[in-house]
N, C-alpha and C. Protein backbone atom coordinates (compact mmCIF):
# COMPACT_ATOMS: atom_id res chain seq x y z
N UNK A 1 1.46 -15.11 -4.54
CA UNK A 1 0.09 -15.43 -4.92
C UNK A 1 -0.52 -14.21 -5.63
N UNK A 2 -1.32 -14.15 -7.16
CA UNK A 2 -1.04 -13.53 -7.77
C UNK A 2 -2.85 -12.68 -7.10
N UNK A 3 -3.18 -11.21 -6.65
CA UNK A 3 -4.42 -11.47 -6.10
C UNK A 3 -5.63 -11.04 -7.24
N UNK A 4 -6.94 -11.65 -7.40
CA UNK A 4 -7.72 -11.48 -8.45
C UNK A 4 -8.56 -9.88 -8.36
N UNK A 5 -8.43 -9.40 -9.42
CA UNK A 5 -9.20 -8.04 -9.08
C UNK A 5 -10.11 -8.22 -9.78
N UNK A 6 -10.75 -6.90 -9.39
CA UNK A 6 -11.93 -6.60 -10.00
C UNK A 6 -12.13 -5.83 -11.46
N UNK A 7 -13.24 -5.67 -11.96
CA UNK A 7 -12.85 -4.40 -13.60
C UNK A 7 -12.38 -3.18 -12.76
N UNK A 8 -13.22 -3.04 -11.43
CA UNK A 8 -13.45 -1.38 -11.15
C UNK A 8 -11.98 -1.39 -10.47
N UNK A 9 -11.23 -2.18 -10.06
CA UNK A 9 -9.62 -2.09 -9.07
C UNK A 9 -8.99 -2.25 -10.05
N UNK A 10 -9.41 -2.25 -11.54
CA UNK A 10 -7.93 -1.86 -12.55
C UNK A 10 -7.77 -0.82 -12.80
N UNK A 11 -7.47 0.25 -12.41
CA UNK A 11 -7.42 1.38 -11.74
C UNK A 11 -6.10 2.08 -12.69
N UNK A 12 -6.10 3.32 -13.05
CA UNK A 12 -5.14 4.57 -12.91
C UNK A 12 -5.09 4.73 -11.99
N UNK A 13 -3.67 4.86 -11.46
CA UNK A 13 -3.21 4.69 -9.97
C UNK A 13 -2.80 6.80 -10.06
N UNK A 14 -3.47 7.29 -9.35
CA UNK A 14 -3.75 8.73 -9.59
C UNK A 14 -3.14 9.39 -8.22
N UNK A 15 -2.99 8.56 -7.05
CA UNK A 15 -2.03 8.95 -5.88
C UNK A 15 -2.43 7.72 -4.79
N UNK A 16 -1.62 7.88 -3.77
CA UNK A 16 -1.45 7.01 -2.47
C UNK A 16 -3.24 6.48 -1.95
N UNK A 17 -4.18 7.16 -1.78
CA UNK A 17 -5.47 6.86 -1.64
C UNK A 17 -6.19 6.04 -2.30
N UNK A 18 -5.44 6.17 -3.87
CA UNK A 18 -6.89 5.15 -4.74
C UNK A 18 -5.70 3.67 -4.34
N UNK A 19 -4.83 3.63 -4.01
CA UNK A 19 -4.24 2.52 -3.94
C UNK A 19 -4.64 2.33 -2.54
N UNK A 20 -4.78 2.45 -1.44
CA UNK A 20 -5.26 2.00 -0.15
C UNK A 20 -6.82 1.55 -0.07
N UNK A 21 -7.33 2.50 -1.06
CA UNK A 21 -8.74 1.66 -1.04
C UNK A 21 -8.76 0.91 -1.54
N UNK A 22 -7.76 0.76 -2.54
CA UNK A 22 -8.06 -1.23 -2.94
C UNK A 22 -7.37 -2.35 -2.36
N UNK A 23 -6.36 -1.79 -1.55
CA UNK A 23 -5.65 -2.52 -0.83
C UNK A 23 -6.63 -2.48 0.27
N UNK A 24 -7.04 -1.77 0.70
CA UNK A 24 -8.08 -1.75 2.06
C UNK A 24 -8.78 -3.19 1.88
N UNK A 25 -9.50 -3.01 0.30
CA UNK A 25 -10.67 -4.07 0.32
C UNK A 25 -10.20 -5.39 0.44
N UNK A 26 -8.65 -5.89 -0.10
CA UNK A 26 -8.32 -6.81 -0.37
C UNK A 26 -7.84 -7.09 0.87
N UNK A 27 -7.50 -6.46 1.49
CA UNK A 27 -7.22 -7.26 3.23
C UNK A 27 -8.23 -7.42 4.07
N UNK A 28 -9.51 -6.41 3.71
CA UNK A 28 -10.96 -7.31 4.37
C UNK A 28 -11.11 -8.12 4.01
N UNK A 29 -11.04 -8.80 2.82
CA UNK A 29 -11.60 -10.36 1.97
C UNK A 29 -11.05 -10.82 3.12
N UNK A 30 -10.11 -11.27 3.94
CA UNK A 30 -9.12 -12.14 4.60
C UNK A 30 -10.40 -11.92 6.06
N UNK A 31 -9.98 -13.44 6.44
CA UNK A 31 -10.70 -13.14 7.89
C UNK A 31 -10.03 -12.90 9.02
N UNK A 32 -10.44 -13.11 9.87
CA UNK A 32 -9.49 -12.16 11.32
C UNK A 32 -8.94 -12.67 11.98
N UNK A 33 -8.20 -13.52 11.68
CA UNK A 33 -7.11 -14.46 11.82
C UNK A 33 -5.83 -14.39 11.02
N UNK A 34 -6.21 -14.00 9.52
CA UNK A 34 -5.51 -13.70 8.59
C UNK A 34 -5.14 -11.87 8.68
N UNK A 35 -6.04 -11.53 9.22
CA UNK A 35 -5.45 -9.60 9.14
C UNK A 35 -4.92 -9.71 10.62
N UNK A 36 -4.66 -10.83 10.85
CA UNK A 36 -4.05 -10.54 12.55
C UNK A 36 -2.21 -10.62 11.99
N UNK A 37 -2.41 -11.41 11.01
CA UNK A 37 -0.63 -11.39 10.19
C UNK A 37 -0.49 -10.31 9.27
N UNK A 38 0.50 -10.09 9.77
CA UNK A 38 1.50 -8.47 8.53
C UNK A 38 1.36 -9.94 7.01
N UNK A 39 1.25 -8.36 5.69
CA UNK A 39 1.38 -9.16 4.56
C UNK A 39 1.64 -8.32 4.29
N UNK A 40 2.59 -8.84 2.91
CA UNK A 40 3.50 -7.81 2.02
C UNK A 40 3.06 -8.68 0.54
N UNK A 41 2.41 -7.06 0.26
CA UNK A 41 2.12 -7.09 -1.65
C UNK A 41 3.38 -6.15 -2.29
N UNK A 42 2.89 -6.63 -3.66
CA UNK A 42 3.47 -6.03 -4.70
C UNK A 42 2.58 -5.23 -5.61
N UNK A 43 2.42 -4.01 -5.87
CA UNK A 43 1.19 -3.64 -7.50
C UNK A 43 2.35 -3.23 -7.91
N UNK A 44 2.45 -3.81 -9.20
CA UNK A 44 3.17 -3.54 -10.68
C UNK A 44 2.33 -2.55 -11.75
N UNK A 45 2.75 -1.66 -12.07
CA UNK A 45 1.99 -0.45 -13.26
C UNK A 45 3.02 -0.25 -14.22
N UNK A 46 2.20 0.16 -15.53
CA UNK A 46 2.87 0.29 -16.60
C UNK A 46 3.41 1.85 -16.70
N UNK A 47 3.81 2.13 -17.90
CA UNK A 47 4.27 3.50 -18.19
C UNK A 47 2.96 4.42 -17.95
N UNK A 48 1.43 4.12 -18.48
CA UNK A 48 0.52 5.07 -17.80
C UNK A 48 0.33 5.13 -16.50
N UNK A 49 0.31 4.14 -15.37
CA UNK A 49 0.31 4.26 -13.52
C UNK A 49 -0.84 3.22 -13.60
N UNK A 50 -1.31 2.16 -14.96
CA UNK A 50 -2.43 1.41 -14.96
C UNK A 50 -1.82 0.29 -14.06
N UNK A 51 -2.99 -0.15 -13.05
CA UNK A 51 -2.50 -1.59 -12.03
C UNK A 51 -2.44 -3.02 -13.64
N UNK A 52 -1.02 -3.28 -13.00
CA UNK A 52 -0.82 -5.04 -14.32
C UNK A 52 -1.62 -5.85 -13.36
N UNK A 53 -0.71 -5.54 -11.92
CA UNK A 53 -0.70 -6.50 -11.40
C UNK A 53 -1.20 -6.44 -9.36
N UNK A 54 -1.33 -7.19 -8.89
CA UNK A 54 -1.08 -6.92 -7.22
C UNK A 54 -0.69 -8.34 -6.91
N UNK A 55 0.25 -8.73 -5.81
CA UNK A 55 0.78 -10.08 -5.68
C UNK A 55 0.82 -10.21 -4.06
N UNK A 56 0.56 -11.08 -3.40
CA UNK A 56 0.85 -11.02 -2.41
C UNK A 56 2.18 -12.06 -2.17
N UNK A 57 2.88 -11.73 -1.85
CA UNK A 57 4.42 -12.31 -1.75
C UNK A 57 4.61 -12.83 -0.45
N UNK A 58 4.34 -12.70 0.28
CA UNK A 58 4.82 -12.86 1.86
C UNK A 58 3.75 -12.73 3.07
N UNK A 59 3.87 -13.46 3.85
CA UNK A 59 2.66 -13.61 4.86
C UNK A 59 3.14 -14.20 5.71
N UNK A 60 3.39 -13.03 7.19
CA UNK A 60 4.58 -13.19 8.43
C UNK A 60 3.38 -13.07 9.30
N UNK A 61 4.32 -12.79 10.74
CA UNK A 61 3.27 -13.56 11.81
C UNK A 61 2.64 -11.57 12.56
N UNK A 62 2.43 -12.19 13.77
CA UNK A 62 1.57 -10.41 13.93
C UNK A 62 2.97 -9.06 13.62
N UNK A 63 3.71 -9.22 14.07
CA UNK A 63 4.39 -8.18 14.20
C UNK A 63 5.63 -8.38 13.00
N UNK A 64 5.82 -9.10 12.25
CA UNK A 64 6.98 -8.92 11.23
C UNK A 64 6.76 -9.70 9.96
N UNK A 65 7.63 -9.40 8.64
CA UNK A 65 6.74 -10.58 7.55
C UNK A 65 8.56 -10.14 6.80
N UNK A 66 8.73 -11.63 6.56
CA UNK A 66 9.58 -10.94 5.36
C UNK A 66 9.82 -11.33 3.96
N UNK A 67 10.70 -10.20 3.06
CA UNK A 67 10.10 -10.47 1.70
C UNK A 67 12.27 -10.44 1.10
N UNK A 68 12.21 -10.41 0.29
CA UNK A 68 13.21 -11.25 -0.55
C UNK A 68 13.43 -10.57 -1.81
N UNK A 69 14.02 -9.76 -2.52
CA UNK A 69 14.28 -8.66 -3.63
C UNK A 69 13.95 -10.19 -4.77
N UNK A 70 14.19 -11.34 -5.08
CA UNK A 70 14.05 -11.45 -6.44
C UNK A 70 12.08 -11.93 -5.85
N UNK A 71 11.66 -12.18 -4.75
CA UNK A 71 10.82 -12.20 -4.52
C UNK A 71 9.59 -11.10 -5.10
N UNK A 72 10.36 -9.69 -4.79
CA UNK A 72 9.45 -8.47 -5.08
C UNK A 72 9.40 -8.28 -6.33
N UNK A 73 10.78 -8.34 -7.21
CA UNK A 73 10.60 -8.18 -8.55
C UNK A 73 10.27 -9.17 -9.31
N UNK A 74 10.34 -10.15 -9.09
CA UNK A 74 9.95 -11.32 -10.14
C UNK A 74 8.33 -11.14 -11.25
N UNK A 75 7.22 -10.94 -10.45
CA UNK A 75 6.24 -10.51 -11.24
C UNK A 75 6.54 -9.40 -11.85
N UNK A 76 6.86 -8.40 -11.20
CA UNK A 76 7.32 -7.08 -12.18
C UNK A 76 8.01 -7.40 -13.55
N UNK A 77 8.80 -8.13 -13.44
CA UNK A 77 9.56 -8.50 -14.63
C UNK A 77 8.89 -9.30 -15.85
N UNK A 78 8.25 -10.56 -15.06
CA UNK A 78 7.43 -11.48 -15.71
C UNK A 78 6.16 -10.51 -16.76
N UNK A 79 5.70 -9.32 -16.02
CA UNK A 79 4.19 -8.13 -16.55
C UNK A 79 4.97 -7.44 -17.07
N UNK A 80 6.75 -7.08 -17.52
CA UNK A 80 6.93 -6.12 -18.17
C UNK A 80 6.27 -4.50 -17.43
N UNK A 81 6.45 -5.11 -15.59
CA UNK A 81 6.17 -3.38 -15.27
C UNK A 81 7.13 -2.81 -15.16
N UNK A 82 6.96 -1.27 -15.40
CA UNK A 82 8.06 -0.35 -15.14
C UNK A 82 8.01 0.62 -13.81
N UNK A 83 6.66 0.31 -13.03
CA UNK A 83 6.91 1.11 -11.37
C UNK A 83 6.36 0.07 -10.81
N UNK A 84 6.19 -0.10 -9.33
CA UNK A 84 5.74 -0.70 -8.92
C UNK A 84 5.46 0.00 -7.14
N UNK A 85 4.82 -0.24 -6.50
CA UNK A 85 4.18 0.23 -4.89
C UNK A 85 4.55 -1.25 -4.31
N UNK A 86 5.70 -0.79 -2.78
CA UNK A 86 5.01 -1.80 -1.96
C UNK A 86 4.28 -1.62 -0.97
N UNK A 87 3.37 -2.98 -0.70
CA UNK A 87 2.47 -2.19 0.82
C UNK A 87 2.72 -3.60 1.24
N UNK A 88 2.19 -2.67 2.81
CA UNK A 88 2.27 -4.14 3.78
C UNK A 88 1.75 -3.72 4.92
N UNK A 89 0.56 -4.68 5.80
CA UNK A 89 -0.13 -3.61 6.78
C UNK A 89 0.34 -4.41 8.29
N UNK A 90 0.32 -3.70 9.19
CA UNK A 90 0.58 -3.58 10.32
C UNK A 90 -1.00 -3.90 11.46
N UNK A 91 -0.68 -5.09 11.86
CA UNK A 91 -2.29 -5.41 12.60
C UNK A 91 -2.46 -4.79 13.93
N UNK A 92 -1.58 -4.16 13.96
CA UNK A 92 -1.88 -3.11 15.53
C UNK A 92 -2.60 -1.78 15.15
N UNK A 93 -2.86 -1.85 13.99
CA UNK A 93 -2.89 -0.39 13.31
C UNK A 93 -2.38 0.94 13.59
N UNK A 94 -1.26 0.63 14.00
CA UNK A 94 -0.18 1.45 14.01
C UNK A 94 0.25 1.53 12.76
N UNK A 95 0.35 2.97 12.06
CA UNK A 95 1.16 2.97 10.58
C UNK A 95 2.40 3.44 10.23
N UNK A 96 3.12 3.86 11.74
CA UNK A 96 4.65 4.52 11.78
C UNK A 96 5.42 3.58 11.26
N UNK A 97 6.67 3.89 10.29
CA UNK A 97 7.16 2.83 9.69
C UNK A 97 8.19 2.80 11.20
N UNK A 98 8.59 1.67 11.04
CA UNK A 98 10.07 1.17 11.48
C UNK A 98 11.15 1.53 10.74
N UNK A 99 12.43 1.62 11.87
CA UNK A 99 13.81 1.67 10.54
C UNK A 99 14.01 0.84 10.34
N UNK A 100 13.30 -0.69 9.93
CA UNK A 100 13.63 -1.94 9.58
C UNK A 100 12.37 -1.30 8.08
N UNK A 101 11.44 -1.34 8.18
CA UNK A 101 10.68 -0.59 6.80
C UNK A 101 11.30 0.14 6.00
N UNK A 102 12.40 1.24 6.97
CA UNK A 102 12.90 2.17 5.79
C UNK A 102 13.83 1.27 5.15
N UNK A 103 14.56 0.60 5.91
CA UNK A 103 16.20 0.12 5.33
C UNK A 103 15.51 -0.67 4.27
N UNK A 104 13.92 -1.53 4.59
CA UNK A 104 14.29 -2.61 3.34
C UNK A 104 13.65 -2.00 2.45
N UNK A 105 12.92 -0.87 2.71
CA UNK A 105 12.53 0.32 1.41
C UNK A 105 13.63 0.70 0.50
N UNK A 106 14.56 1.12 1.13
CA UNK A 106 16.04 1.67 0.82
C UNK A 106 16.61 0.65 -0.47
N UNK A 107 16.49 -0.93 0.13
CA UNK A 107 17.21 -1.89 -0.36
C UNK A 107 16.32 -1.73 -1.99
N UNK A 108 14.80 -1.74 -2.01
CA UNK A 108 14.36 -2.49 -2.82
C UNK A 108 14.01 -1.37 -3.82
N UNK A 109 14.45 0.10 -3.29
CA UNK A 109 14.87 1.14 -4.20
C UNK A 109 16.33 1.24 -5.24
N UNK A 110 17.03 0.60 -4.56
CA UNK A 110 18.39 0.54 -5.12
C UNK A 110 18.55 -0.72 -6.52
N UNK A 111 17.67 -1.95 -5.79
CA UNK A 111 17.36 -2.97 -6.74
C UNK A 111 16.63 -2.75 -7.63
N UNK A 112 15.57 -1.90 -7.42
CA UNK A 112 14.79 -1.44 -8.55
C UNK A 112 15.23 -0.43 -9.65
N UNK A 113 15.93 0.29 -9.00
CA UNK A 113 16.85 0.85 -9.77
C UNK A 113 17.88 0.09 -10.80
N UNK A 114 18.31 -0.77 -10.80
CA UNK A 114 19.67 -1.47 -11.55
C UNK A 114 18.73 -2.53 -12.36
N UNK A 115 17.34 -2.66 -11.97
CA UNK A 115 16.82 -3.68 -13.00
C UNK A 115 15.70 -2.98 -13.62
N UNK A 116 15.79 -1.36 -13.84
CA UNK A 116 14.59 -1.01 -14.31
C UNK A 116 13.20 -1.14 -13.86
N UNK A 117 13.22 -0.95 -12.91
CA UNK A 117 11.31 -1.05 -12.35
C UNK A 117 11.59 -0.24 -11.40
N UNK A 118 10.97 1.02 -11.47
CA UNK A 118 11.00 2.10 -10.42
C UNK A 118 10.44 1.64 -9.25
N UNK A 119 11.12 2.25 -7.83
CA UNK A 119 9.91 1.87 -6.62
C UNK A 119 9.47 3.45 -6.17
N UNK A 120 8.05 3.55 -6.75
CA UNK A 120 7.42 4.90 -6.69
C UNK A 120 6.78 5.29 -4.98
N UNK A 121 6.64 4.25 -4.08
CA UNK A 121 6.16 4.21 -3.20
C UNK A 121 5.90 3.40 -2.16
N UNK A 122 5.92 3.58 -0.66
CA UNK A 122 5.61 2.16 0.33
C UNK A 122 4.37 1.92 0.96
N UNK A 123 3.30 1.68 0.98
CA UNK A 123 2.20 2.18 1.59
C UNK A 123 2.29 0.98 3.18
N UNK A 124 2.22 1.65 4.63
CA UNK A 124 1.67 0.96 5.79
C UNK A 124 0.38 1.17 5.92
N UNK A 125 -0.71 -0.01 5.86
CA UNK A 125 -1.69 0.12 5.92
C UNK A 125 -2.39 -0.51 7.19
N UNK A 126 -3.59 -0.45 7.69
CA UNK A 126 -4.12 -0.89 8.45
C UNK A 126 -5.83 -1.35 8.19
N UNK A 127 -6.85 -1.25 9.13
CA UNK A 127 -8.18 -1.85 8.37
C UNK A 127 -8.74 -0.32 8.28
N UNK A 128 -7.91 0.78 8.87
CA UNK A 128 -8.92 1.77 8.66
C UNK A 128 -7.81 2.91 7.95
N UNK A 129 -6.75 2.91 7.90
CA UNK A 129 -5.56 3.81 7.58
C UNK A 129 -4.49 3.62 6.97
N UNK A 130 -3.33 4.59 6.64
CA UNK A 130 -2.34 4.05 5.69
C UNK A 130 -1.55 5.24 5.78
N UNK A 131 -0.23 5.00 5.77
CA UNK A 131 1.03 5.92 5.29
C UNK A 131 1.72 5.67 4.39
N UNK A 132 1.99 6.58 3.50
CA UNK A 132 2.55 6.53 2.23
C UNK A 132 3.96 7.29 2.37
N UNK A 133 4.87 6.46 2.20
CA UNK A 133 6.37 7.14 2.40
C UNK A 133 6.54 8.08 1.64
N UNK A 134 6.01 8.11 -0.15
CA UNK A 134 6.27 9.13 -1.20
C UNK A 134 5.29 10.65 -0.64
N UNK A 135 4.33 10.38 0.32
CA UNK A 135 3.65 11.28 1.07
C UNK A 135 4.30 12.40 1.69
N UNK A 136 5.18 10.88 2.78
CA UNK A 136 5.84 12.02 3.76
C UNK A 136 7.30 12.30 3.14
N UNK A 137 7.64 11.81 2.08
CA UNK A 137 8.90 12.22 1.82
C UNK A 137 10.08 11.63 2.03
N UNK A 138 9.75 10.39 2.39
CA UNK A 138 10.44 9.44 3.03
C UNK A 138 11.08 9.04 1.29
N UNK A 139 10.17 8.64 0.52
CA UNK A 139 10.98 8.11 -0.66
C UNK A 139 12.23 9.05 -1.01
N UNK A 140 11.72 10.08 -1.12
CA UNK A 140 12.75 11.19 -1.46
C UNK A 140 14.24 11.24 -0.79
N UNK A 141 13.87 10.89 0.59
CA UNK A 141 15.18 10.86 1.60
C UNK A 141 16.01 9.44 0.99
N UNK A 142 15.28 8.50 0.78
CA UNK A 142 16.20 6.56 0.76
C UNK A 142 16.73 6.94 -0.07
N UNK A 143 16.45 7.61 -1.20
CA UNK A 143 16.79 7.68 -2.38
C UNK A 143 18.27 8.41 -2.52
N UNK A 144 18.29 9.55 -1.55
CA UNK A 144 19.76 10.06 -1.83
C UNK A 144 20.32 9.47 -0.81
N UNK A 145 20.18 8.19 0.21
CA UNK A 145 20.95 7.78 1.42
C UNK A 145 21.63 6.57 0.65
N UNK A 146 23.22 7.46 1.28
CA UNK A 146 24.23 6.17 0.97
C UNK A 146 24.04 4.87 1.75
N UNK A 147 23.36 4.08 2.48
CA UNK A 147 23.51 2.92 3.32
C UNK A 147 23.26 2.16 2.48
N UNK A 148 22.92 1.49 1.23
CA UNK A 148 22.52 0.67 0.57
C UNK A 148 23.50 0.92 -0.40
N UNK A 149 24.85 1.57 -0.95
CA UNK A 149 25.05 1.36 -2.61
C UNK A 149 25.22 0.29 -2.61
N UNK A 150 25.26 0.08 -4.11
CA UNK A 150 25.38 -1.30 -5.17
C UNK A 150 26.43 -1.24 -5.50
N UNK A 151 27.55 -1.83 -5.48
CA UNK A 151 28.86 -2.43 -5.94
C UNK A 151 28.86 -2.49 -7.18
N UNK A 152 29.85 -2.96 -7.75
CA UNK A 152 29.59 -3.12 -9.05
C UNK A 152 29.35 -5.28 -9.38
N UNK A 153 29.78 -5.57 -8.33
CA UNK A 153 29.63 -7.20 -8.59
C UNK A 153 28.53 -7.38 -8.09
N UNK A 154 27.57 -6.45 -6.99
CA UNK A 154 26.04 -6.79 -7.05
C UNK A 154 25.53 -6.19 -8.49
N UNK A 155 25.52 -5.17 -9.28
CA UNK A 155 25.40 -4.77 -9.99
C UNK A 155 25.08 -5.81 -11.22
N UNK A 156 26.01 -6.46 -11.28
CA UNK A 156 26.82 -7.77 -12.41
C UNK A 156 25.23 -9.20 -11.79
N UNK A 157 25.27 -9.06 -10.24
CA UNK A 157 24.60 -10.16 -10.28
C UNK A 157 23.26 -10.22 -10.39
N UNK A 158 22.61 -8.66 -10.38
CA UNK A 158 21.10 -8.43 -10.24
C UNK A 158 20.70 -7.98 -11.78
N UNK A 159 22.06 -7.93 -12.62
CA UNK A 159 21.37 -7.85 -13.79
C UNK A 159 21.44 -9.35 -14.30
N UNK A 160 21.87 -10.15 -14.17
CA UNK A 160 22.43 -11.50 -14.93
C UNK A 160 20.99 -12.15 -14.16
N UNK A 161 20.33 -11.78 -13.10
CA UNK A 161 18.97 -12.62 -12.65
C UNK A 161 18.17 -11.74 -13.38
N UNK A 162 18.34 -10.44 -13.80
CA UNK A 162 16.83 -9.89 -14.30
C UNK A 162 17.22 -10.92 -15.82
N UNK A 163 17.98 -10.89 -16.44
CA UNK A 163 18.10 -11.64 -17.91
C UNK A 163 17.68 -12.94 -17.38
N UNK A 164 17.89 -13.54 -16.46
CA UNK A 164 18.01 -14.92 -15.91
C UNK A 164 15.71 -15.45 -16.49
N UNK A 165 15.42 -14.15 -15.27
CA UNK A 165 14.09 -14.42 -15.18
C UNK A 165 13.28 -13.84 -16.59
N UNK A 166 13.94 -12.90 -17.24
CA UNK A 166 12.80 -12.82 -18.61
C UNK A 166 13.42 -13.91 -19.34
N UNK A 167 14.00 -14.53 -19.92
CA UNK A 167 14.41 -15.79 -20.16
C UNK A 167 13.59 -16.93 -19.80
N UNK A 168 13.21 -16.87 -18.56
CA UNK A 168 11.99 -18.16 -18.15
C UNK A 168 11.06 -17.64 -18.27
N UNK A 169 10.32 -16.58 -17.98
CA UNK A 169 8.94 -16.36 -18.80
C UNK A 169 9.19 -16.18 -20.07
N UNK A 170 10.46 -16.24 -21.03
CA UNK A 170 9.91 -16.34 -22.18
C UNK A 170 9.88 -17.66 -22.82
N UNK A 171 10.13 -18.47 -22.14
CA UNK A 171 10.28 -20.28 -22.05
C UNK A 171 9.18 -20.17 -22.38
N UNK A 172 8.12 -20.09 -20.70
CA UNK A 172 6.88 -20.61 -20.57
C UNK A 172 6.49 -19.93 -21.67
N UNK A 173 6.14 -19.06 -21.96
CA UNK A 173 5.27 -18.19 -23.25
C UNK A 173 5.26 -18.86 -24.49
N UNK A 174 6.91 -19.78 -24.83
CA UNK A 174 6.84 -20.42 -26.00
C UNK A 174 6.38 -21.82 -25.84
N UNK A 175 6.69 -22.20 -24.82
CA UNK A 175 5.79 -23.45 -24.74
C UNK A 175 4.13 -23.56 -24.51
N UNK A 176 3.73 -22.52 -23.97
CA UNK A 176 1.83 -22.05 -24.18
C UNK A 176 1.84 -21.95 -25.25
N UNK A 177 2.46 -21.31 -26.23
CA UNK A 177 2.03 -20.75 -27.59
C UNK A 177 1.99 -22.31 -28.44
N UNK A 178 2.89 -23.16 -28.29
CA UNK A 178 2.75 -24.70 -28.95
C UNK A 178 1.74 -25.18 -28.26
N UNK A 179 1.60 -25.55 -27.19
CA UNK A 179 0.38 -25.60 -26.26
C UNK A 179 -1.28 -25.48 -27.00
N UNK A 180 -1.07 -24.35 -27.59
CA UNK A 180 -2.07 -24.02 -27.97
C UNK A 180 -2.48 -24.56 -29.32
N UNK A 181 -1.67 -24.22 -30.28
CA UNK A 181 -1.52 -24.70 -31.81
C UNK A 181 -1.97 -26.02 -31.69
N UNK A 182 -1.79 -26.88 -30.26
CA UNK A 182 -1.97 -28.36 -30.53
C UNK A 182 -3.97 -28.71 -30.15
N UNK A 183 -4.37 -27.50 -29.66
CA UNK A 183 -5.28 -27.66 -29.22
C UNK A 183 -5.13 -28.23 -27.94
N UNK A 184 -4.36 -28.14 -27.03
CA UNK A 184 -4.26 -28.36 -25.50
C UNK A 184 -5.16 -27.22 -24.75
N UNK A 185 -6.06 -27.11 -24.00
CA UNK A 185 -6.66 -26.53 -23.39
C UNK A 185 -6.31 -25.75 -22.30
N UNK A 186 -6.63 -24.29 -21.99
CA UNK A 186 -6.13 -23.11 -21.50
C UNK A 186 -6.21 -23.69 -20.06
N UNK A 187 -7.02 -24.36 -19.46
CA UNK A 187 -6.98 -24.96 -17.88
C UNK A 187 -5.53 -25.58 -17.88
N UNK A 188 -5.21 -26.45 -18.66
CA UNK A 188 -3.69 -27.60 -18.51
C UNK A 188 -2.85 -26.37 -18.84
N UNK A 189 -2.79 -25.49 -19.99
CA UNK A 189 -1.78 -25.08 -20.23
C UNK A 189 -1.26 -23.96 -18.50
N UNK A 190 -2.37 -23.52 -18.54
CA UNK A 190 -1.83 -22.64 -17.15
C UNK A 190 -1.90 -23.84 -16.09
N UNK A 191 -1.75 -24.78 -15.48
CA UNK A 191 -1.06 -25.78 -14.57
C UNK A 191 0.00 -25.26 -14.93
N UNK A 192 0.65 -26.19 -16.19
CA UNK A 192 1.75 -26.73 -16.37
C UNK A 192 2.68 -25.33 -16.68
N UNK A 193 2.57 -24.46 -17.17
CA UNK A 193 3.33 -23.38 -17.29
C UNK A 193 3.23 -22.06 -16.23
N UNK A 194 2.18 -21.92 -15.65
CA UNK A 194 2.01 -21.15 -14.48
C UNK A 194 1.87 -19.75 -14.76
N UNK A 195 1.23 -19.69 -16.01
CA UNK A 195 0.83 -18.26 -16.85
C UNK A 195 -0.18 -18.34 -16.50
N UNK A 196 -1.02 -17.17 -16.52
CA UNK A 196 -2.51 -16.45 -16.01
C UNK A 196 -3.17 -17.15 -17.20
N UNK A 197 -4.47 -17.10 -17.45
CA UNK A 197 -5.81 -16.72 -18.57
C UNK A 197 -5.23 -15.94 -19.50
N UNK A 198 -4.77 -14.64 -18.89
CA UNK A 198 -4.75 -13.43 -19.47
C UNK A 198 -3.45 -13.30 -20.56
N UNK A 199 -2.07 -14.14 -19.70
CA UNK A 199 -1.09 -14.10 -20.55
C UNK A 199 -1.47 -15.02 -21.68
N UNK A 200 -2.19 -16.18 -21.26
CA UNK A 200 -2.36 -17.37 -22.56
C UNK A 200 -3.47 -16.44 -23.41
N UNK A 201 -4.34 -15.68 -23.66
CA UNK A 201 -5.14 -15.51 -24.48
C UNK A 201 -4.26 -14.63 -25.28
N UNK A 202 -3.30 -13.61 -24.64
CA UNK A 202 -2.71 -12.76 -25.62
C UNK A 202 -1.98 -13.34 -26.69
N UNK A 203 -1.84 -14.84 -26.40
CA UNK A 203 -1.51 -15.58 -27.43
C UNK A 203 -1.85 -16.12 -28.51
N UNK A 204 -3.20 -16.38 -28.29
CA UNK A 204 -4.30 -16.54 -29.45
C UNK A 204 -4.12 -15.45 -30.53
């Protein structure tokens, strides 16, 4: 679910803080029923650290949530980002990761790696706090830990889905762009193709 920001949360992402305060705000919107469940986002940034995107992908029960590698990258790919942050908050407000956090940190460093979209960072957040793995150094460590290599036939299969998926957003893109020429209206065209406002106007 793709989440709507604001002008002032399109942000130069400048370190771990300006990203928790907007993640902060966006898990108050939710009521307290909803911050009683772990959720796992995605923010996608370009080559300057500008937010494309924030997604919420996954929404598990109090104590666990889980998320899915073509799950995490799929918008990344679709926005043409090249880093991306994951966060995901913890309703005990406890922000110590787990070694179930690091390993699937680990995983979605290695994947990000072989499809081009850096993973710059993990943020555990809570309603009042947050740990940032690139903080404590934690990114630094997954990064040289052998428990995750890539084979060369995962290698073969995570690039043949990154071609797989810019291939279908570049479907939808050509079918908005006729879409449009016909005078079909920007409400139907995003139903039926599942592009933003934002991608259909760059088409105009």
């Amino acid at each position: 679910m793709n989440v709507r920001l604001t002008k002032e949360q399109k942000i130069k992402v400048l370190n771990s803080d300006s990203i928790f305060k907007i993640m902060q705000q966006i898990l108050m919107r939710e009521n307290k029923i909803r911050r009683n469940q772990e959720h796992f986002w995605v923010v996608g940034l370009n080559n300057k650290n500008k937010i494309l995107f924030i997604e919420l992908i996954a929404l598990g029960a109090v104590n666990r949530v889980h998320a899915h590698p073509p799950d995490v990258f799929r918008m990344g790919i679709y926005k043409l980002a090249v880093k991306m942050i994951l966060v995901h908050n913890h309703p005990s407000g406890e922000t110590i990761p787990s070694e179930e956090d690091k390993n699937f940190t680990e995983r979605m460093l290695k994947v990000g790696t072989l499809i081009n979209i850096e993973v710059i960072d993990h943020l555990i957040i809570s309603e009042e706090k947050y740990m940032s793995f690139a903080d404590m150094g934690i990114i630094k460590e997954l990064q040289s830990s052998g428990m995750f290599e890539i084979v060369n036939r995962e290698k073969k299969k995570w690039e043949e889905w990154r071609i797989k998926t810019e291939k279908e957003q570049s479907v939808k893109l050509d079918i908005a762009k006729k879409m449009l020429q016909d005078g079909i209206d920007m409400k139907t065209i995003k139903k039926y193709t599942g592009l933003t406002q934002g991608e259909i106007k760059k088409l105009l």
